[in-house]
N, C-alpha and C. Protein backbone atom coordinates (compact mmCIF):
# COMPACT_ATOMS: atom_id res chain seq x y z
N UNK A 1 0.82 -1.17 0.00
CA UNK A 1 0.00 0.00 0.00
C UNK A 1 0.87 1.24 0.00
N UNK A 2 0.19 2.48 -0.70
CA UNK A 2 1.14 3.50 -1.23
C UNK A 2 0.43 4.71 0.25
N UNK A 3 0.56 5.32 1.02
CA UNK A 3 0.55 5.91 1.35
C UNK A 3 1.04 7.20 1.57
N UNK A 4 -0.08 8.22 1.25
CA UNK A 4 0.68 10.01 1.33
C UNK A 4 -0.33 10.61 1.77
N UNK A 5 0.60 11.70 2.58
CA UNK A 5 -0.41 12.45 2.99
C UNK A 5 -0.28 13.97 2.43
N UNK A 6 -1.45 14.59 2.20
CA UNK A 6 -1.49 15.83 1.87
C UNK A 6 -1.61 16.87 2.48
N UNK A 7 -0.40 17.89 2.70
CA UNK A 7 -0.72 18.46 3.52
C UNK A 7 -1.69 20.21 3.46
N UNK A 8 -2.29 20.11 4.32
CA UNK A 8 -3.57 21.51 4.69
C UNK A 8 -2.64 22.66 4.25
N UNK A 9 -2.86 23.58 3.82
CA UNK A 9 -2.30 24.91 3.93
C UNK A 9 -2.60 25.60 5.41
N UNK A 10 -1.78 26.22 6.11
CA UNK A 10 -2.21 26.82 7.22
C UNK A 10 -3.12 27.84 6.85
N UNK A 11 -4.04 28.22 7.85
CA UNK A 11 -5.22 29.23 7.83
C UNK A 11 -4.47 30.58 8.34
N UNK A 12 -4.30 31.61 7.17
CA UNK A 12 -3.89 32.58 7.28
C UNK A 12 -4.26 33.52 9.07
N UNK A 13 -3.42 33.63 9.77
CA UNK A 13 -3.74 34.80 11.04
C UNK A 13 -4.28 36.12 11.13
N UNK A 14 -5.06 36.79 11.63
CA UNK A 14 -4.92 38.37 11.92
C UNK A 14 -4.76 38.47 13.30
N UNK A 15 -4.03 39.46 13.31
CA UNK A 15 -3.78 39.80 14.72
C UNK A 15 -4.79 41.14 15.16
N UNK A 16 -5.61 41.20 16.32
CA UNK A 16 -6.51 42.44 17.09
C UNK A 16 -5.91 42.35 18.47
N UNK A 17 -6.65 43.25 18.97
CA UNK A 17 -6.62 43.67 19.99
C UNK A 17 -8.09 43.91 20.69
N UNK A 18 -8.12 42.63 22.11
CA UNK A 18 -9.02 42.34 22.83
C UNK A 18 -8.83 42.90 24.41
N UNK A 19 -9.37 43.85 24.66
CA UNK A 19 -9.59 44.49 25.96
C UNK A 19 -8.02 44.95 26.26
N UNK A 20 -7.06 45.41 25.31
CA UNK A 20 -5.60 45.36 25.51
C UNK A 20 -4.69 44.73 25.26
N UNK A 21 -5.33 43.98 25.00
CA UNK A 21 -4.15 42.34 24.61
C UNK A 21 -4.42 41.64 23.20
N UNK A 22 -3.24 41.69 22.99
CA UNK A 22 -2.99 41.07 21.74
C UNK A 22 -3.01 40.10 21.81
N UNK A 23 -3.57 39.29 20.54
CA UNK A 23 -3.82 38.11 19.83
C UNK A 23 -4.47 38.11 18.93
N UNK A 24 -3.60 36.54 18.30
CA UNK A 24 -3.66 36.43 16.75
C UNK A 24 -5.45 34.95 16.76
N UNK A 25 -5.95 35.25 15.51
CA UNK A 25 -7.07 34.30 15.64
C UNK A 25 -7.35 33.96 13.75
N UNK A 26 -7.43 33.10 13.70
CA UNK A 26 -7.59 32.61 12.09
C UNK A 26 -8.81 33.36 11.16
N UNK A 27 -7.92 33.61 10.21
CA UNK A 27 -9.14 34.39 9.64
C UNK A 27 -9.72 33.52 9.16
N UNK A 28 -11.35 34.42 8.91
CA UNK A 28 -12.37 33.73 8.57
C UNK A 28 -13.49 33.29 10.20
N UNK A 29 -12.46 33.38 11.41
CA UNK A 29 -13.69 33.17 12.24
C UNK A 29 -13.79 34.47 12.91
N UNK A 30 -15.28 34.06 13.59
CA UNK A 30 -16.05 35.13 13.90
C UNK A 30 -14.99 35.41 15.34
N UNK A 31 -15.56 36.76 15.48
CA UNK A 31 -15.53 38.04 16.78
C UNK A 31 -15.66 36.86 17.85
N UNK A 32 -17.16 36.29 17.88
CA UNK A 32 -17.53 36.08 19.36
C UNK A 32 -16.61 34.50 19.32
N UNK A 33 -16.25 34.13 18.46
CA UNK A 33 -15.39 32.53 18.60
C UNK A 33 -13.48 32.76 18.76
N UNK A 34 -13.22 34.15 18.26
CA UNK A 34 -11.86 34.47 18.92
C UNK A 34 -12.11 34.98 20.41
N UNK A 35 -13.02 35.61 20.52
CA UNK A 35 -12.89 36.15 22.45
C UNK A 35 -12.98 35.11 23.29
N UNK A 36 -14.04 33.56 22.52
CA UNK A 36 -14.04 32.44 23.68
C UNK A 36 -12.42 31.71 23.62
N UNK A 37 -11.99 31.66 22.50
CA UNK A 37 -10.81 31.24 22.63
C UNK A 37 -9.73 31.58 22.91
N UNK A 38 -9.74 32.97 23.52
CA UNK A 38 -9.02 33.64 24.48
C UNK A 38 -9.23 33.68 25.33
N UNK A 39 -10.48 32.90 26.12
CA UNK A 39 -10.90 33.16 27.38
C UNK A 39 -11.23 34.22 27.89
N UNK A 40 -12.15 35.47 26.43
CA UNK A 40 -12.45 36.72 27.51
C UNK A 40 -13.75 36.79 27.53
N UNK A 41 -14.45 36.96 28.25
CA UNK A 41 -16.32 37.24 27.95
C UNK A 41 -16.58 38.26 27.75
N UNK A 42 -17.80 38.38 26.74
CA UNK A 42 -18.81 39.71 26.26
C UNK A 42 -18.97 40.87 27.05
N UNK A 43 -19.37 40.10 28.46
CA UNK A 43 -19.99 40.95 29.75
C UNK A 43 -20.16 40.21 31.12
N UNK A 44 -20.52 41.09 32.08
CA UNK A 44 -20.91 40.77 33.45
C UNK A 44 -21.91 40.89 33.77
N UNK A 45 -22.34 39.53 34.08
CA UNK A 45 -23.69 39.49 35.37
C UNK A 45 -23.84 40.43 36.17
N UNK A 46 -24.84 40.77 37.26
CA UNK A 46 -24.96 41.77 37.69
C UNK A 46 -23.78 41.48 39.09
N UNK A 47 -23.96 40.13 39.26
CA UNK A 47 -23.15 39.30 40.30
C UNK A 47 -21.60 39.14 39.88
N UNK A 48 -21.36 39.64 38.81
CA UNK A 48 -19.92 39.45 38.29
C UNK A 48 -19.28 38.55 37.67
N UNK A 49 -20.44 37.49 37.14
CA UNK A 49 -19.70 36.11 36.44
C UNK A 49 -19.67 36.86 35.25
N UNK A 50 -18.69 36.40 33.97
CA UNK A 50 -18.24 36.80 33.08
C UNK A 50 -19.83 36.02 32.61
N UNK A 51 -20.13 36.52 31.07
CA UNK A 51 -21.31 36.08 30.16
C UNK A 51 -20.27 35.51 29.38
N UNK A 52 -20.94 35.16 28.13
CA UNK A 52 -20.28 34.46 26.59
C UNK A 52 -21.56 34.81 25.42
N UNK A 53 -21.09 34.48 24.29
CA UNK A 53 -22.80 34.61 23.49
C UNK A 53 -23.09 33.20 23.56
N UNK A 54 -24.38 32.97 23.60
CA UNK A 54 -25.66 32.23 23.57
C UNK A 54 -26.04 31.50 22.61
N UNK A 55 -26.82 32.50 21.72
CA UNK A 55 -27.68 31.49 20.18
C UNK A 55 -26.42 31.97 19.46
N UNK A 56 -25.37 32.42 18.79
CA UNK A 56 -24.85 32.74 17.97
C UNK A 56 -25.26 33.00 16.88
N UNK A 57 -26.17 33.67 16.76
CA UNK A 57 -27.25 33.96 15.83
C UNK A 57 -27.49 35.86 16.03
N UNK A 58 -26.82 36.41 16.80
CA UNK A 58 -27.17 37.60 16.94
C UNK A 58 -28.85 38.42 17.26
N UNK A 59 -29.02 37.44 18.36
CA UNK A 59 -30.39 37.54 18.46
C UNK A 59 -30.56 38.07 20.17
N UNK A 60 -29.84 36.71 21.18
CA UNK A 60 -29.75 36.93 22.42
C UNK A 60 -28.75 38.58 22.66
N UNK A 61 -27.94 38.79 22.27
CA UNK A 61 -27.38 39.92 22.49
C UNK A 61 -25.90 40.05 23.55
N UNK A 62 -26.08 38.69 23.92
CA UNK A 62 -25.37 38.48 24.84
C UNK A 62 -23.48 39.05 24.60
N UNK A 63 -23.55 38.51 23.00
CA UNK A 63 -22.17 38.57 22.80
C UNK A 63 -21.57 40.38 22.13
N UNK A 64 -22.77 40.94 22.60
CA UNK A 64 -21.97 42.62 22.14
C UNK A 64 -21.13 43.20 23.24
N UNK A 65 -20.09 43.66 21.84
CA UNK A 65 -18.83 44.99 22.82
C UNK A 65 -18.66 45.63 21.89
N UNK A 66 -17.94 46.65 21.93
CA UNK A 66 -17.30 47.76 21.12
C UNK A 66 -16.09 47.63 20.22
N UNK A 67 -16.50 47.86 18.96
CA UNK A 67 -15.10 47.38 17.99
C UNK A 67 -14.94 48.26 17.32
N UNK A 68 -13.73 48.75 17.07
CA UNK A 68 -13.56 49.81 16.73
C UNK A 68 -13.72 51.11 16.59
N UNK A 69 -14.78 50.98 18.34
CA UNK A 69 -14.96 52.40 18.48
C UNK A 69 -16.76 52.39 18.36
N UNK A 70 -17.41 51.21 17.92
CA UNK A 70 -18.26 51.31 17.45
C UNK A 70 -19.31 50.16 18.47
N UNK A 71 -20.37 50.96 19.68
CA UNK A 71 -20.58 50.05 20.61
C UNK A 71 -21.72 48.63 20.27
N UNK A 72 -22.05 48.27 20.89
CA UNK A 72 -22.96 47.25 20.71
C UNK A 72 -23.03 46.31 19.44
N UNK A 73 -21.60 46.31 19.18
CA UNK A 73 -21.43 45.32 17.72
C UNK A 73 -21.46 43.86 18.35
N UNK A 74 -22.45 43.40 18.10
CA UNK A 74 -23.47 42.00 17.40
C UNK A 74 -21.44 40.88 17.13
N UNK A 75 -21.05 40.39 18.05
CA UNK A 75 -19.16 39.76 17.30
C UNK A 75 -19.55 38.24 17.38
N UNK A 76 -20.87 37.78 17.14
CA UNK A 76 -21.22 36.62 16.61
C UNK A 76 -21.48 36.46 15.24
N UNK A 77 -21.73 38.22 14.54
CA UNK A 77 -22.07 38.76 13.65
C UNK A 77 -20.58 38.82 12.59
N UNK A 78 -19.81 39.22 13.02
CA UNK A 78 -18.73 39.68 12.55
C UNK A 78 -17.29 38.72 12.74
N UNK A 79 -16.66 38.79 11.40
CA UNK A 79 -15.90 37.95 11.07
C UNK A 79 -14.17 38.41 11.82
N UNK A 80 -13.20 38.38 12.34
CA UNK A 80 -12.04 39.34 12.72
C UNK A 80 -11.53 39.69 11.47
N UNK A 81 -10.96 40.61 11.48
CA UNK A 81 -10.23 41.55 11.12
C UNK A 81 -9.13 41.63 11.20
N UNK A 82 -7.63 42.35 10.35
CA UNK A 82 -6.58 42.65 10.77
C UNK A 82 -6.64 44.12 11.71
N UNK A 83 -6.29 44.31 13.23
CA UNK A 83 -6.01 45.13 13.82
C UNK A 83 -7.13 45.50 14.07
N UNK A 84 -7.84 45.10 14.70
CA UNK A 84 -9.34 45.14 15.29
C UNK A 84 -9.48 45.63 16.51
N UNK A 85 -10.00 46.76 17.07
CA UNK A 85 -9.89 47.11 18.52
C UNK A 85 -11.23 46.42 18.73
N UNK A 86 -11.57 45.58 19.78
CA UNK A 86 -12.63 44.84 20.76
C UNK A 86 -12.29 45.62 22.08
N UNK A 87 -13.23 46.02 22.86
CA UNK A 87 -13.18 46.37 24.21
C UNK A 87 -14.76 45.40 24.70
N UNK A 88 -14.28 44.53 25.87
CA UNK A 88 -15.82 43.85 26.25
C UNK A 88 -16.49 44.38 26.93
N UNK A 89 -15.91 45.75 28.09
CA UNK A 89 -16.02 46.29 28.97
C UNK A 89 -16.37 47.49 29.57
């Protein structure tokens, strides 16, 4: 048996900026799937647990912050960007 493997092209990076901190996240995925994989949340309970988004559908609301200056952006909605300011806070 002939065996080969083919290899993937890597998924090009952009690098933003999330509440101050840099990091890089593959383009092509969304806002609210780079902040979970940085471990930062949307928002706070009134009690102080961090939130996350919900339906990912831009419906619950859960997953809005400010990007680029621009508040209540929907980042279940939105794909990253190169040099993206996110603030969750």
């Amino acid at each position: 048996m002939n065996s080969s493997t083919s290899a993937q092209p890597a998924t090009p990076c952009v690098d933003l900026t999330l509440n101050g901190r840099q990091i890089s996240a593959p383009q092509g995925t969304t806002l609210a799937a780079a902040l979970m994989n940085a471990g930062i949340g949307t928002r706070e309970s009134v009690s102080g647990w961090a939130r996350s988004p919900l339906c990912a559908m831009g419906i619950c609301m859960e997953c809005c912050a400010t990007v680029n200056g621009v508040k209540h952006v929907r980042t279940c909605q939105v794909d990253v960007q190169q040099s993206m300011t996110v603030v969750t806070r």
